[in-house]
PDB file of N, CA and C in Angstrom:
ATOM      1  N   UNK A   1     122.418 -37.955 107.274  1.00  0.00           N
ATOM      2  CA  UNK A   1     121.563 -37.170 108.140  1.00  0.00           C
ATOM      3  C   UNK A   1     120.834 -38.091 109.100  1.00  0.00           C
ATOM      4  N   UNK A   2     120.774 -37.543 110.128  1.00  0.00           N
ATOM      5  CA  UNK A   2     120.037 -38.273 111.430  1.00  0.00           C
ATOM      6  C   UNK A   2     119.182 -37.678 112.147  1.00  0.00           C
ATOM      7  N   UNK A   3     118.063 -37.228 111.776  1.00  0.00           N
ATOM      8  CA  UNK A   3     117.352 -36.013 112.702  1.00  0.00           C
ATOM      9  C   UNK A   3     117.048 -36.791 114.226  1.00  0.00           C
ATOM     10  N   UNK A   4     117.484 -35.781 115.115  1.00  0.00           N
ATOM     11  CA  UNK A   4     117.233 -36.599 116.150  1.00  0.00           C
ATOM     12  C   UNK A   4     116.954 -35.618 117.416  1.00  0.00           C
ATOM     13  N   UNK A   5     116.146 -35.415 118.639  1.00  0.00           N
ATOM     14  CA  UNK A   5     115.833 -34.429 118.957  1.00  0.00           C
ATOM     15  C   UNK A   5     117.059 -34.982 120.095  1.00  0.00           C
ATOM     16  N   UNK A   6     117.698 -33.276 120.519  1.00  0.00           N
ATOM     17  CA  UNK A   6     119.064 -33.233 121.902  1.00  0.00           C
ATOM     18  C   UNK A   6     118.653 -33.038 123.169  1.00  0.00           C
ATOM     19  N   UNK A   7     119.285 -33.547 124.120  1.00  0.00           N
ATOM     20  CA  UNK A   7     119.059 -33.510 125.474  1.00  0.00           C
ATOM     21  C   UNK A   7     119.970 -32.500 125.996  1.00  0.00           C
ATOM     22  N   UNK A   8     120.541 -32.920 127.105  1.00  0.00           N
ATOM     23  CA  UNK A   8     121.882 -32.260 127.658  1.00  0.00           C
ATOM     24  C   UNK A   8     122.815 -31.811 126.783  1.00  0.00           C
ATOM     25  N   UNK A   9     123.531 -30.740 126.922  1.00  0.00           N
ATOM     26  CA  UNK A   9     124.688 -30.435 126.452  1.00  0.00           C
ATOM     27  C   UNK A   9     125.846 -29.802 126.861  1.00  0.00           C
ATOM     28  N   UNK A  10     127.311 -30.245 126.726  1.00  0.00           N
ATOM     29  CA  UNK A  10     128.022 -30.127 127.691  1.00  0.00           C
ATOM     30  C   UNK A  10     128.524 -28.389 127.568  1.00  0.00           C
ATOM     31  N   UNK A  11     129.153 -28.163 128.497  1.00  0.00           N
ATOM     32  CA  UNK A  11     130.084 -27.242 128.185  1.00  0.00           C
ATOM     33  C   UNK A  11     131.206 -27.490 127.286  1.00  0.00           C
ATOM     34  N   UNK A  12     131.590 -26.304 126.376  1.00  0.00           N
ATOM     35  CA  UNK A  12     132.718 -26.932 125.631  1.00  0.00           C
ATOM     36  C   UNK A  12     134.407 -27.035 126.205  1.00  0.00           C
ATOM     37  N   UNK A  13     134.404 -28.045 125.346  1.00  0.00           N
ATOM     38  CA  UNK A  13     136.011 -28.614 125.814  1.00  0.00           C
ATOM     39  C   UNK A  13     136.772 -28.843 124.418  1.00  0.00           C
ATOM     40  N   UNK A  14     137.918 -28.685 125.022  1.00  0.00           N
ATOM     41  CA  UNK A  14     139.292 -28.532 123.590  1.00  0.00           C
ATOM     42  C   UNK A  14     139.166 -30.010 124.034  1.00  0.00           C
ATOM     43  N   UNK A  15     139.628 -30.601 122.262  1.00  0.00           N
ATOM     44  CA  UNK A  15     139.886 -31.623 122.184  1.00  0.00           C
ATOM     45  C   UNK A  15     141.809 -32.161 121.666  1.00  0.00           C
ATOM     46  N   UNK A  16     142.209 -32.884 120.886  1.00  0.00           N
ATOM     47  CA  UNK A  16     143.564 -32.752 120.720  1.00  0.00           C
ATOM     48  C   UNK A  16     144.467 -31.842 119.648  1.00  0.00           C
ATOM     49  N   UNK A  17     143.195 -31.109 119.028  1.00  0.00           N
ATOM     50  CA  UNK A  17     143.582 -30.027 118.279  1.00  0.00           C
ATOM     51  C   UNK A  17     143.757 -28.526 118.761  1.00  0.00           C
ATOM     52  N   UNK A  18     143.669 -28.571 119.823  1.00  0.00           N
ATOM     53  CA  UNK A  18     143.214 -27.330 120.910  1.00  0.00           C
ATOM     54  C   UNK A  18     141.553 -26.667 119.925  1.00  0.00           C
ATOM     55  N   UNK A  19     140.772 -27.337 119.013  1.00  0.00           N
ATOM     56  CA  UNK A  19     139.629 -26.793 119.125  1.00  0.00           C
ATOM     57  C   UNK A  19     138.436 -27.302 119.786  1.00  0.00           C
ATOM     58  N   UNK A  20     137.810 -26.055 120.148  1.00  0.00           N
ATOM     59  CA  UNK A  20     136.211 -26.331 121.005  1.00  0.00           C
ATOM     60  C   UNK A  20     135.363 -27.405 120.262  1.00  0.00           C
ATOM     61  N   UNK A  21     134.637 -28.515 121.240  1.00  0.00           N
ATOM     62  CA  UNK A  21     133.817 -28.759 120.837  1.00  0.00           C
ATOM     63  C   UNK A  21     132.402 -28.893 122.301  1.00  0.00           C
ATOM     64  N   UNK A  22     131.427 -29.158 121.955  1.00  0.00           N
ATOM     65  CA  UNK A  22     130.883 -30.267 122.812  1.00  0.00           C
ATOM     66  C   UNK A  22     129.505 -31.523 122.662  1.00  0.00           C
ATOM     67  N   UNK A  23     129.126 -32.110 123.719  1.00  0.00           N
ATOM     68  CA  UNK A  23     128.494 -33.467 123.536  1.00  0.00           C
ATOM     69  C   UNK A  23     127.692 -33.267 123.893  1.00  0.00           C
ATOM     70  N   UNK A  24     126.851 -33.599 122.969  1.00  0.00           N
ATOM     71  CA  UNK A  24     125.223 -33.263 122.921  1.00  0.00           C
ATOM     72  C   UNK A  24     124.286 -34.979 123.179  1.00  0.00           C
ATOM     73  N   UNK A  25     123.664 -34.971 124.118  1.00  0.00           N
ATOM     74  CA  UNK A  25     123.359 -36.281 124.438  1.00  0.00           C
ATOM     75  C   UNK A  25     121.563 -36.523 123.319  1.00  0.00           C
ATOM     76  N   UNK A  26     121.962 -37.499 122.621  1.00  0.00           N
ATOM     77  CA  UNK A  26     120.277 -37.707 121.636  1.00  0.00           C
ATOM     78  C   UNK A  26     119.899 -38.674 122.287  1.00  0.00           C
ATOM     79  N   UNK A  27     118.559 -37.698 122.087  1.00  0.00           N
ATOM     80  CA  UNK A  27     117.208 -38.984 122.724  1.00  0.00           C
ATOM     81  C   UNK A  27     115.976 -38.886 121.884  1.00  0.00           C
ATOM     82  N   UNK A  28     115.445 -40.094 121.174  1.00  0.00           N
ATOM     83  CA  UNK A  28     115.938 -41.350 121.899  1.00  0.00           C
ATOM     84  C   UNK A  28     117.322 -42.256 121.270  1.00  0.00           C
ATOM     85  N   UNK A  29     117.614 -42.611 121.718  1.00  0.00           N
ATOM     86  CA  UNK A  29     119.276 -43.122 121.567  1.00  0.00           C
ATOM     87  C   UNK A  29     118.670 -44.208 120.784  1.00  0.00           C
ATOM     88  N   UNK A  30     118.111 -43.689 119.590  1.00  0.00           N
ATOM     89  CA  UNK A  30     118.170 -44.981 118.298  1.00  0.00           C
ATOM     90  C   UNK A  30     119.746 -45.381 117.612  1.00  0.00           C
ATOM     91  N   UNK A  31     119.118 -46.725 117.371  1.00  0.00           N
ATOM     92  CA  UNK A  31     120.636 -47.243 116.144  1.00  0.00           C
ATOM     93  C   UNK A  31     122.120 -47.179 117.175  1.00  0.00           C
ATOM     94  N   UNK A  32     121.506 -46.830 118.493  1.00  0.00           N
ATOM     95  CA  UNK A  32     123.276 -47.122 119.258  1.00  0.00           C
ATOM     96  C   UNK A  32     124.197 -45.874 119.195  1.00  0.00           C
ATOM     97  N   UNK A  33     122.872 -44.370 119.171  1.00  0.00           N
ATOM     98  CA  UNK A  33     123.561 -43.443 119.211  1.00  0.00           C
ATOM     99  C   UNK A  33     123.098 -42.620 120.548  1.00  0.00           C
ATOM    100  N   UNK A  34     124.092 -42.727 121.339  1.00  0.00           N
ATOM    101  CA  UNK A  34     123.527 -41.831 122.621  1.00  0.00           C
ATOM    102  C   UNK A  34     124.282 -40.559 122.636  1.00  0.00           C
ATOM    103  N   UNK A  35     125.350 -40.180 122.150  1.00  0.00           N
ATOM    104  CA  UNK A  35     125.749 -38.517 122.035  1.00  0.00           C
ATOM    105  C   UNK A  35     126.005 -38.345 120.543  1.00  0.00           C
ATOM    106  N   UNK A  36     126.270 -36.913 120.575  1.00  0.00           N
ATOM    107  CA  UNK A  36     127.175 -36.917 119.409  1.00  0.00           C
ATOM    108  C   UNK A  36     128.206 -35.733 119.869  1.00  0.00           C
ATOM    109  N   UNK A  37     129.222 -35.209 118.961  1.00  0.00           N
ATOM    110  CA  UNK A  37     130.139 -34.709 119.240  1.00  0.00           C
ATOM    111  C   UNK A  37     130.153 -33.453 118.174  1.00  0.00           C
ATOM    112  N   UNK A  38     130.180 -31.927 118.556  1.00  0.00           N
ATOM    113  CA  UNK A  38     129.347 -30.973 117.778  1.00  0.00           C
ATOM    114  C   UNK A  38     130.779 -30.165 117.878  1.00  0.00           C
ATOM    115  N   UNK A  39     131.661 -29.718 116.974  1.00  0.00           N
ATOM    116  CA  UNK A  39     132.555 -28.826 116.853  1.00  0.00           C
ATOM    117  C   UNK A  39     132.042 -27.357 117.240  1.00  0.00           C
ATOM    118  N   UNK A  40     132.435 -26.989 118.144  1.00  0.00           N
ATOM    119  CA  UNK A  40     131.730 -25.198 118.212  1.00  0.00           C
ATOM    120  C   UNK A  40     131.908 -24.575 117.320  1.00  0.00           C
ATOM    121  N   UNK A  41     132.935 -24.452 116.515  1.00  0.00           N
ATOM    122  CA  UNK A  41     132.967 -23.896 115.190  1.00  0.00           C
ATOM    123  C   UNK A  41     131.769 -23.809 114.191  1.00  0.00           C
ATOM    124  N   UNK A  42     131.775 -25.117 114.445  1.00  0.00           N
ATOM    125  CA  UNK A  42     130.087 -25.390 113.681  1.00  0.00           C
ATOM    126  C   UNK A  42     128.778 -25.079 114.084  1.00  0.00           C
ATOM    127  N   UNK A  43     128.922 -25.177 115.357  1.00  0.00           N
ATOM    128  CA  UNK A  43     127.985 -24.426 116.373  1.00  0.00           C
ATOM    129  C   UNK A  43     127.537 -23.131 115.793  1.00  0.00           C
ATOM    130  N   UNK A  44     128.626 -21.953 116.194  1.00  0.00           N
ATOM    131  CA  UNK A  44     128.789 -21.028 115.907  1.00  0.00           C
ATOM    132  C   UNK A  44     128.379 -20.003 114.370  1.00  0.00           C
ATOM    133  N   UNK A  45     128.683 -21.410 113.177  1.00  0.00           N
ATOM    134  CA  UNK A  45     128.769 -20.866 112.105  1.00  0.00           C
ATOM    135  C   UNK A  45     126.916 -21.227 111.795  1.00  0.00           C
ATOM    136  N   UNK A  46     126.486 -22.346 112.587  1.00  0.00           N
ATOM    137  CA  UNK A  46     124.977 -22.509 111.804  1.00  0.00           C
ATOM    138  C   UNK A  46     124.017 -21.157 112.769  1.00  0.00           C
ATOM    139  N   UNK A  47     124.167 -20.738 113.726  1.00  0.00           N
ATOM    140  CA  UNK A  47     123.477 -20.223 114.534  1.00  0.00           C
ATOM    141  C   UNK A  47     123.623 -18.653 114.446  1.00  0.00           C
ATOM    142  N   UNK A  48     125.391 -18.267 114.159  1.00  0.00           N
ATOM    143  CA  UNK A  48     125.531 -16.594 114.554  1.00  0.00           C
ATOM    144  C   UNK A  48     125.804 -16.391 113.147  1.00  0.00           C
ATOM    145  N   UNK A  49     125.627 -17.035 112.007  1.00  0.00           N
ATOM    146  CA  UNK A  49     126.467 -16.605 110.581  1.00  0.00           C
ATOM    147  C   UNK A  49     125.108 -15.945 109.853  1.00  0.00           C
ATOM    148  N   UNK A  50     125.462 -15.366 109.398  1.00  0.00           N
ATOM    149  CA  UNK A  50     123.973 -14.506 108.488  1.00  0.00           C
ATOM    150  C   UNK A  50     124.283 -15.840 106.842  1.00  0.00           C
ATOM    151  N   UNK A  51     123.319 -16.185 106.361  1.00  0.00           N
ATOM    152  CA  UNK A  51     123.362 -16.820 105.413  1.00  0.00           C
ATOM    153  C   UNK A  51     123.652 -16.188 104.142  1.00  0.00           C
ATOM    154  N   UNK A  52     123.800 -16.867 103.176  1.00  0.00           N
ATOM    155  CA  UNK A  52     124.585 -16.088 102.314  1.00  0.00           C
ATOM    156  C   UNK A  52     122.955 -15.581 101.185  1.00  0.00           C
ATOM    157  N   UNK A  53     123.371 -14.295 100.514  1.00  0.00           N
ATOM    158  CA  UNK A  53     122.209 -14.390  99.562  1.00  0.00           C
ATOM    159  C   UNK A  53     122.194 -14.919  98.254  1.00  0.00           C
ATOM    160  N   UNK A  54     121.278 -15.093  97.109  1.00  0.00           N
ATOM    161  CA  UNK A  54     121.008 -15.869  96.279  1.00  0.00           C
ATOM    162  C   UNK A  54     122.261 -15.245  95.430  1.00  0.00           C
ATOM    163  N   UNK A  55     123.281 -15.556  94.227  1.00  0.00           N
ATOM    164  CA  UNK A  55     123.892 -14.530  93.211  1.00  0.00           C
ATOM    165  C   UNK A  55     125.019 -14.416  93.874  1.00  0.00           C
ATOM    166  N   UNK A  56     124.744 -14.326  95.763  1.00  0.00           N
ATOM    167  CA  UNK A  56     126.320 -13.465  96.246  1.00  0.00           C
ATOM    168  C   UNK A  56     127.456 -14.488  96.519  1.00  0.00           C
ATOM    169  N   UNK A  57     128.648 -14.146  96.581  1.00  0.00           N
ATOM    170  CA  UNK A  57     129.292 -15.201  97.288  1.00  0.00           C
ATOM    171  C   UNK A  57     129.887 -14.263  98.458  1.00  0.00           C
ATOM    172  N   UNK A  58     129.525 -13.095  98.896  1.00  0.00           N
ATOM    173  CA  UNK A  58     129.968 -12.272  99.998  1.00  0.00           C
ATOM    174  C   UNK A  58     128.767 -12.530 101.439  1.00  0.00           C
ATOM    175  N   UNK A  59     129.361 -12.531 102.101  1.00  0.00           N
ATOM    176  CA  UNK A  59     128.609 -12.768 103.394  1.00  0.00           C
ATOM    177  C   UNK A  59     128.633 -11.682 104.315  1.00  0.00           C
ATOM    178  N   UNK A  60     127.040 -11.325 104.352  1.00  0.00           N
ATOM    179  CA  UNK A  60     127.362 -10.410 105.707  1.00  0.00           C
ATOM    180  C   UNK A  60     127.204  -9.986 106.529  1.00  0.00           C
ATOM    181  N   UNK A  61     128.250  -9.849 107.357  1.00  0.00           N
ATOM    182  CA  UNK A  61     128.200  -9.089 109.187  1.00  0.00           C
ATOM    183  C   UNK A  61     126.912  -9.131 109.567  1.00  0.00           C
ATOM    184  N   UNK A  62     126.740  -9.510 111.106  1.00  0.00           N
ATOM    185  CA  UNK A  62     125.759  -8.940 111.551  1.00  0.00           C
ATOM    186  C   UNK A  62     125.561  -7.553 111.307  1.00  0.00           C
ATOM    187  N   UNK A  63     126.740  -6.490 111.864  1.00  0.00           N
ATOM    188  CA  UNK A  63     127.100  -5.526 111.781  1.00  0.00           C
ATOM    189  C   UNK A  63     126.639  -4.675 110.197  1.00  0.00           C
ATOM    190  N   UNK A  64     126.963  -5.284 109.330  1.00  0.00           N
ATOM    191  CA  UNK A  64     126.237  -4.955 107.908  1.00  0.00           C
ATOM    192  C   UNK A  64     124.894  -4.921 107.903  1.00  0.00           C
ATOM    193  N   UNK A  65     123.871  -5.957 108.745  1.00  0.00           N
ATOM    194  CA  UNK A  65     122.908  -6.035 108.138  1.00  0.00           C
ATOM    195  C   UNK A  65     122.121  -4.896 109.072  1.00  0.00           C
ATOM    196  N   UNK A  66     122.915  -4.544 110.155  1.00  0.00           N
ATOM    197  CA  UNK A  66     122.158  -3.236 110.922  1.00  0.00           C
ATOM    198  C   UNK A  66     122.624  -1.931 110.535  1.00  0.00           C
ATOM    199  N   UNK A  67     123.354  -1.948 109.609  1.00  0.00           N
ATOM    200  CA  UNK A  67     124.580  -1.009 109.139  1.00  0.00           C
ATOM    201  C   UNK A  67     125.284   0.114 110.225  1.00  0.00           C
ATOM    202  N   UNK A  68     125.543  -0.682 111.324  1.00  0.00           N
ATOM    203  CA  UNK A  68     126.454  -0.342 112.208  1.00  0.00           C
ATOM    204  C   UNK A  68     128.216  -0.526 112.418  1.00  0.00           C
ATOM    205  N   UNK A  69     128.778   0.392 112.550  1.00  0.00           N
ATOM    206  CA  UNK A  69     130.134   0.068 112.349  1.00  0.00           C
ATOM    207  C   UNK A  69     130.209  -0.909 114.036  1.00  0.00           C
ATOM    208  N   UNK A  70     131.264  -1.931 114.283  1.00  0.00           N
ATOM    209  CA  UNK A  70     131.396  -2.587 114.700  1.00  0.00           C
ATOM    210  C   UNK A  70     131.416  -1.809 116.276  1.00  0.00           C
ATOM    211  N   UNK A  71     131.812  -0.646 116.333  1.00  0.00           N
ATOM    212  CA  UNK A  71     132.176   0.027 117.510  1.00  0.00           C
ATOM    213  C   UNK A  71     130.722   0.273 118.190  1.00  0.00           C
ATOM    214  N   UNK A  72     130.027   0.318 117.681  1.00  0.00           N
ATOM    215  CA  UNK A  72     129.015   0.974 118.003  1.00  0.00           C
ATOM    216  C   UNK A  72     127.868   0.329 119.437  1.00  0.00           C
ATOM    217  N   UNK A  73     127.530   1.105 120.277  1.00  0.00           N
ATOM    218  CA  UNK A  73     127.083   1.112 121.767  1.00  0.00           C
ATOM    219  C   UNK A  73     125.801   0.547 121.485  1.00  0.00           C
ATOM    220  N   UNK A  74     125.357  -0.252 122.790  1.00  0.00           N
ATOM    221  CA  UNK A  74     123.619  -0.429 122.608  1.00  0.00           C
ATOM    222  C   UNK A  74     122.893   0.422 122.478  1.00  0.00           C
ATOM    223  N   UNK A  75     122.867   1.096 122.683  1.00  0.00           N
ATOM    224  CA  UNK A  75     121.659   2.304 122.295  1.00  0.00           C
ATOM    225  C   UNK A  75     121.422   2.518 120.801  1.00  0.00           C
ATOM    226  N   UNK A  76     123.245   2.854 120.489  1.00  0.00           N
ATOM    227  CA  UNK A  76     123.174   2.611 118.568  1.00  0.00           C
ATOM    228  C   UNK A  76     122.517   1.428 117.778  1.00  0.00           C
ATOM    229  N   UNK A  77     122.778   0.617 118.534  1.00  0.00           N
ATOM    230  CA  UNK A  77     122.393  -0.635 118.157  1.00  0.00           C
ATOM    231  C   UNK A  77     121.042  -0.657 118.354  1.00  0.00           C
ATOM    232  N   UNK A  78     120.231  -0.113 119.000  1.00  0.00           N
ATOM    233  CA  UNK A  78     118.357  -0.353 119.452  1.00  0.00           C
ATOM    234  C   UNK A  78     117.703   0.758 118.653  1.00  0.00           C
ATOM    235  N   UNK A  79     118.534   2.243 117.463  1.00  0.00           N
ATOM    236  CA  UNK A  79     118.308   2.908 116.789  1.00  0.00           C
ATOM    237  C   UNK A  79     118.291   2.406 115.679  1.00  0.00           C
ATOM    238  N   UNK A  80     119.581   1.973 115.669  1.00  0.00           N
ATOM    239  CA  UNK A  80     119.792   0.978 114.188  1.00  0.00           C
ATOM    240  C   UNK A  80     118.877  -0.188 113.622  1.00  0.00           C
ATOM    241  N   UNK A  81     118.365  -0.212 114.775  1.00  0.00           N
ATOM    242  CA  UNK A  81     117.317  -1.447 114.594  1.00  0.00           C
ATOM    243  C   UNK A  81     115.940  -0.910 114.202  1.00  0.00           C
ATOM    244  N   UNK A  82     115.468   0.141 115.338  1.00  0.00           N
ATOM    245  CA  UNK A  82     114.145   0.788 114.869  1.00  0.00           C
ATOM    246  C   UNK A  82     114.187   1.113 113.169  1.00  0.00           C
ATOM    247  N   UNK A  83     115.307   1.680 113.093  1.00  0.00           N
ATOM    248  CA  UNK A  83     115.126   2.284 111.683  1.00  0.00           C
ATOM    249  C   UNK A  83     115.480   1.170 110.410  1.00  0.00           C
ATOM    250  N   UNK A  84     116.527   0.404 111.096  1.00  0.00           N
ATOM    251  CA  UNK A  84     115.821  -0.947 109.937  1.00  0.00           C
ATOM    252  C   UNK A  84     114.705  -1.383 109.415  1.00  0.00           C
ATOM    253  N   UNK A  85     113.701  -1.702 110.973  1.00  0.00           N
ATOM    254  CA  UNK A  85     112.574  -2.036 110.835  1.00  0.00           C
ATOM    255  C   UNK A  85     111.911  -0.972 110.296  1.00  0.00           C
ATOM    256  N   UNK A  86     111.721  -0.045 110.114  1.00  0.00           N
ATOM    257  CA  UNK A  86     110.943   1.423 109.504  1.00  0.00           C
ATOM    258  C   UNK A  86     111.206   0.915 107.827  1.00  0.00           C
ATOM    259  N   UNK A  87     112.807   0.876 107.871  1.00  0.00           N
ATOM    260  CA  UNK A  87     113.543   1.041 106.354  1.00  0.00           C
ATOM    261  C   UNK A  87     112.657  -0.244 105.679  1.00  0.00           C
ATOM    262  N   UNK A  88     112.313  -1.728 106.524  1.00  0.00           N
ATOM    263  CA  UNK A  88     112.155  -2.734 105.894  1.00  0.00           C
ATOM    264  C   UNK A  88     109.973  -2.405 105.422  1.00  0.00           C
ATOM    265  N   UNK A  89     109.929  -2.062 106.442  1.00  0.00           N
ATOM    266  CA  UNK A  89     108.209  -1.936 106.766  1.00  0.00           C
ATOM    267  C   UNK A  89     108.252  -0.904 105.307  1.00  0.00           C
ATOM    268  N   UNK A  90     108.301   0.199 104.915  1.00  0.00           N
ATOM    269  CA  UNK A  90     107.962   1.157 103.965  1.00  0.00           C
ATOM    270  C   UNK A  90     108.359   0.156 103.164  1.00  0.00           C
ATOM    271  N   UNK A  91     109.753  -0.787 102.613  1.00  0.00           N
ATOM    272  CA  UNK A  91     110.044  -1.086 100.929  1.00  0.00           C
ATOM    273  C   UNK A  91     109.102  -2.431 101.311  1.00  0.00           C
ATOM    274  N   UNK A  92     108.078  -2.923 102.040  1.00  0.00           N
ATOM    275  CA  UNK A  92     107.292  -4.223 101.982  1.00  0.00           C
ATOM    276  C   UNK A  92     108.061  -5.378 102.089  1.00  0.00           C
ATOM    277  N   UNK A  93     109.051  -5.166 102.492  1.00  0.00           N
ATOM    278  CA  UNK A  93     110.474  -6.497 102.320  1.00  0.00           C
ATOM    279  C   UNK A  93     109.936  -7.788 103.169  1.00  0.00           C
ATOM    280  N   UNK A  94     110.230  -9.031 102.842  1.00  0.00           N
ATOM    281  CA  UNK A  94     109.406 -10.261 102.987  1.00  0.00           C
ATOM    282  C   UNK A  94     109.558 -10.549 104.554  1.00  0.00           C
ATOM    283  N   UNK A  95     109.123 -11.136 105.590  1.00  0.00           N
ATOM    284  CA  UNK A  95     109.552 -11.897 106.781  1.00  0.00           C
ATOM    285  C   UNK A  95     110.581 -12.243 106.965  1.00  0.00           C
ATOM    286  N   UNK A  96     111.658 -12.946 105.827  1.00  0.00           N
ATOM    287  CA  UNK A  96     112.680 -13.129 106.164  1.00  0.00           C
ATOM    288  C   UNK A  96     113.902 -11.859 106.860  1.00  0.00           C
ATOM    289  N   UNK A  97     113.519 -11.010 105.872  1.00  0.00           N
ATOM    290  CA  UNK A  97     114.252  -9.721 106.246  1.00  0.00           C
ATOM    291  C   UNK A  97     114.238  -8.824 107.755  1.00  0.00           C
ATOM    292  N   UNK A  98     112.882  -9.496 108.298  1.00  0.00           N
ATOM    293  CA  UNK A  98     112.904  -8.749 109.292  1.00  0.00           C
ATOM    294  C   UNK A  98     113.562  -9.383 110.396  1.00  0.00           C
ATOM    295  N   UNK A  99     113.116 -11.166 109.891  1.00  0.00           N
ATOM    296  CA  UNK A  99     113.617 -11.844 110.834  1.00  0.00           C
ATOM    297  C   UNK A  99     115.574 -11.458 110.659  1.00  0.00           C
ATOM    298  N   UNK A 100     116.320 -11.512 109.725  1.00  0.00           N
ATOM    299  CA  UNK A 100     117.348 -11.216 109.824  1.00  0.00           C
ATOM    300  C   UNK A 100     118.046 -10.369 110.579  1.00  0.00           C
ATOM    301  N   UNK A 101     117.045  -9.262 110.724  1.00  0.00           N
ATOM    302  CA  UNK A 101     117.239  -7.957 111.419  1.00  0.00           C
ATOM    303  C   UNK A 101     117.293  -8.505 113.319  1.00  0.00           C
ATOM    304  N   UNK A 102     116.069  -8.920 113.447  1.00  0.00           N
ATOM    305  CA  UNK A 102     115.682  -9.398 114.810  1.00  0.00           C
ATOM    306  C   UNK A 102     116.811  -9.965 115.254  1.00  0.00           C
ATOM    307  N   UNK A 103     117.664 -11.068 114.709  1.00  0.00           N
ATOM    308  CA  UNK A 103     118.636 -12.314 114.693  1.00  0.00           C
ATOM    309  C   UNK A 103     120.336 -11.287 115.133  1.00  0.00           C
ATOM    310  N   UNK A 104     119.922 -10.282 113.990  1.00  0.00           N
ATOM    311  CA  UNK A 104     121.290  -9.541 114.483  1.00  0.00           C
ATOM    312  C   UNK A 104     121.179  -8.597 115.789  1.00  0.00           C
ATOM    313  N   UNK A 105     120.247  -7.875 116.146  1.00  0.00           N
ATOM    314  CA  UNK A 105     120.104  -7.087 117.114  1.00  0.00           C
ATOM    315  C   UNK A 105     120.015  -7.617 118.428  1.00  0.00           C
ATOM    316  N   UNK A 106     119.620  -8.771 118.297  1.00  0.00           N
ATOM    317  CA  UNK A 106     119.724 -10.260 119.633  1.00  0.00           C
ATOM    318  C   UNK A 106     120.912 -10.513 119.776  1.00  0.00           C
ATOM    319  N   UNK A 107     121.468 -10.494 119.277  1.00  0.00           N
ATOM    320  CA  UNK A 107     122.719 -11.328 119.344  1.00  0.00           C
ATOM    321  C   UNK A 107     123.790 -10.187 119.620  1.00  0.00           C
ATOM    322  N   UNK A 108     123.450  -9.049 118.774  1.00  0.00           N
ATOM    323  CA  UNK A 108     124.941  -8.375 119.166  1.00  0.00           C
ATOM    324  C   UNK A 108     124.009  -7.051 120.664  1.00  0.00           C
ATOM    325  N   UNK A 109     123.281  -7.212 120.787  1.00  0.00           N
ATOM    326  CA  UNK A 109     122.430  -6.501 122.002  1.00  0.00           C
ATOM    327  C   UNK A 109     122.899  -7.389 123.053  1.00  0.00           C
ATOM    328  N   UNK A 110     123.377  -8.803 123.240  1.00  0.00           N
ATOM    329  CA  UNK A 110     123.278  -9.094 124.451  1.00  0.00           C
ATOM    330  C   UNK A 110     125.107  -9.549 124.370  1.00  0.00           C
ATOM    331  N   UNK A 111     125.598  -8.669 125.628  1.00  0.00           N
ATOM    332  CA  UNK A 111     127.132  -8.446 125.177  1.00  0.00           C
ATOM    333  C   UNK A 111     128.179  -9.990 125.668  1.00  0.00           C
ATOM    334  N   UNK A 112     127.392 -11.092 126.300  1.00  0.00           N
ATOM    335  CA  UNK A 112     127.874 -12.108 126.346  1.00  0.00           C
ATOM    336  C   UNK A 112     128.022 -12.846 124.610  1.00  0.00           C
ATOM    337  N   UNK A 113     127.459 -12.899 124.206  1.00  0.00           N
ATOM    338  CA  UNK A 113     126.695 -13.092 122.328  1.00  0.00           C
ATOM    339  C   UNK A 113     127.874 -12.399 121.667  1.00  0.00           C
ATOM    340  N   UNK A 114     127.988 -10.910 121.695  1.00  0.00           N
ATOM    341  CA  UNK A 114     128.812  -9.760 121.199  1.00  0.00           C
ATOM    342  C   UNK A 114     129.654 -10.262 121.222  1.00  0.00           C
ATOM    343  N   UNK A 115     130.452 -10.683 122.385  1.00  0.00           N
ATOM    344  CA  UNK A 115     132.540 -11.022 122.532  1.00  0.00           C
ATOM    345  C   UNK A 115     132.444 -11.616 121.920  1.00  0.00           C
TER     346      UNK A 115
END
C-alpha cells in the first residue's frame, strides 16, 4: 500500500490485452513514483460495485438495492428512491443504508453512469 494523493488522470486507453486502463499522475512523486497505472476494471469495481454484506457471498445490483427492474425510466428511478428513503427512515436503518441508496440513484439517474 502507498497512500498517495492523484493529480491528472488520463483518459482510458487499451493496453496489449485490449483492456482499459488509465494513468493517474501522484503527487508528491515520493520514492520515484510519478504515475501509476489503474486498470478500469478496477476502477469500476471499487467505485460502481455495491459491497458485499456481512454472511453473504451474493452481491447486489444497484438495481436490487432500489428494487427496480433494470428497464426502468428516471422518474421510476426518483420514486424508487423516495420510497426507499421512507422504507429506510420508518425501520431506523443506520447511515450506511441510506448512503447506499444515494450511491445507486446517482449513478444509475445520470444516464452517462447508466450505459
Amino acid at each position: 500500500m502507498y497512500p498517495a494523493s492523484i493529480g491528472y488522470v488520463t483518459l482510458p486507453k487499451k493496453d496489449k490485452r485490449n483492456e482499459f486502463f488509465v494513468a493517474a499522475e501522484v503527487r508528491p512523486a515520493n520514492l520515484g513514483i510519478s504515475s501509476i497505472f489503474l486498470p478500469c476494471k478496477t476502477l469500476r469495481e471499487y467505485f460502481y460495485r455495491v459491497s458485499e454484506r456481512e454472511g453473504s457471498t451474493v452481491r447486489q445490483t444497484l438495481y436490487e438495492v432500489l428494487h427496480v427492474p433494470c428497464t426502468a425510466s428516471p422518474s421510476e428511478l426518483r420514486v424508487a428512491f423516495k420510497l426507499r428513503k421512507l422504507e429506510l427512515e420508518a425501520k431506523h436503518c443506520p447511515r450506511s443504508e441510506f448512503v447506499l441508496i444515494e450511491r445507486a440513484f446517482n449513478i444509475l439517474g445520470d444516464p452517462g453512469l447508466r450505459a
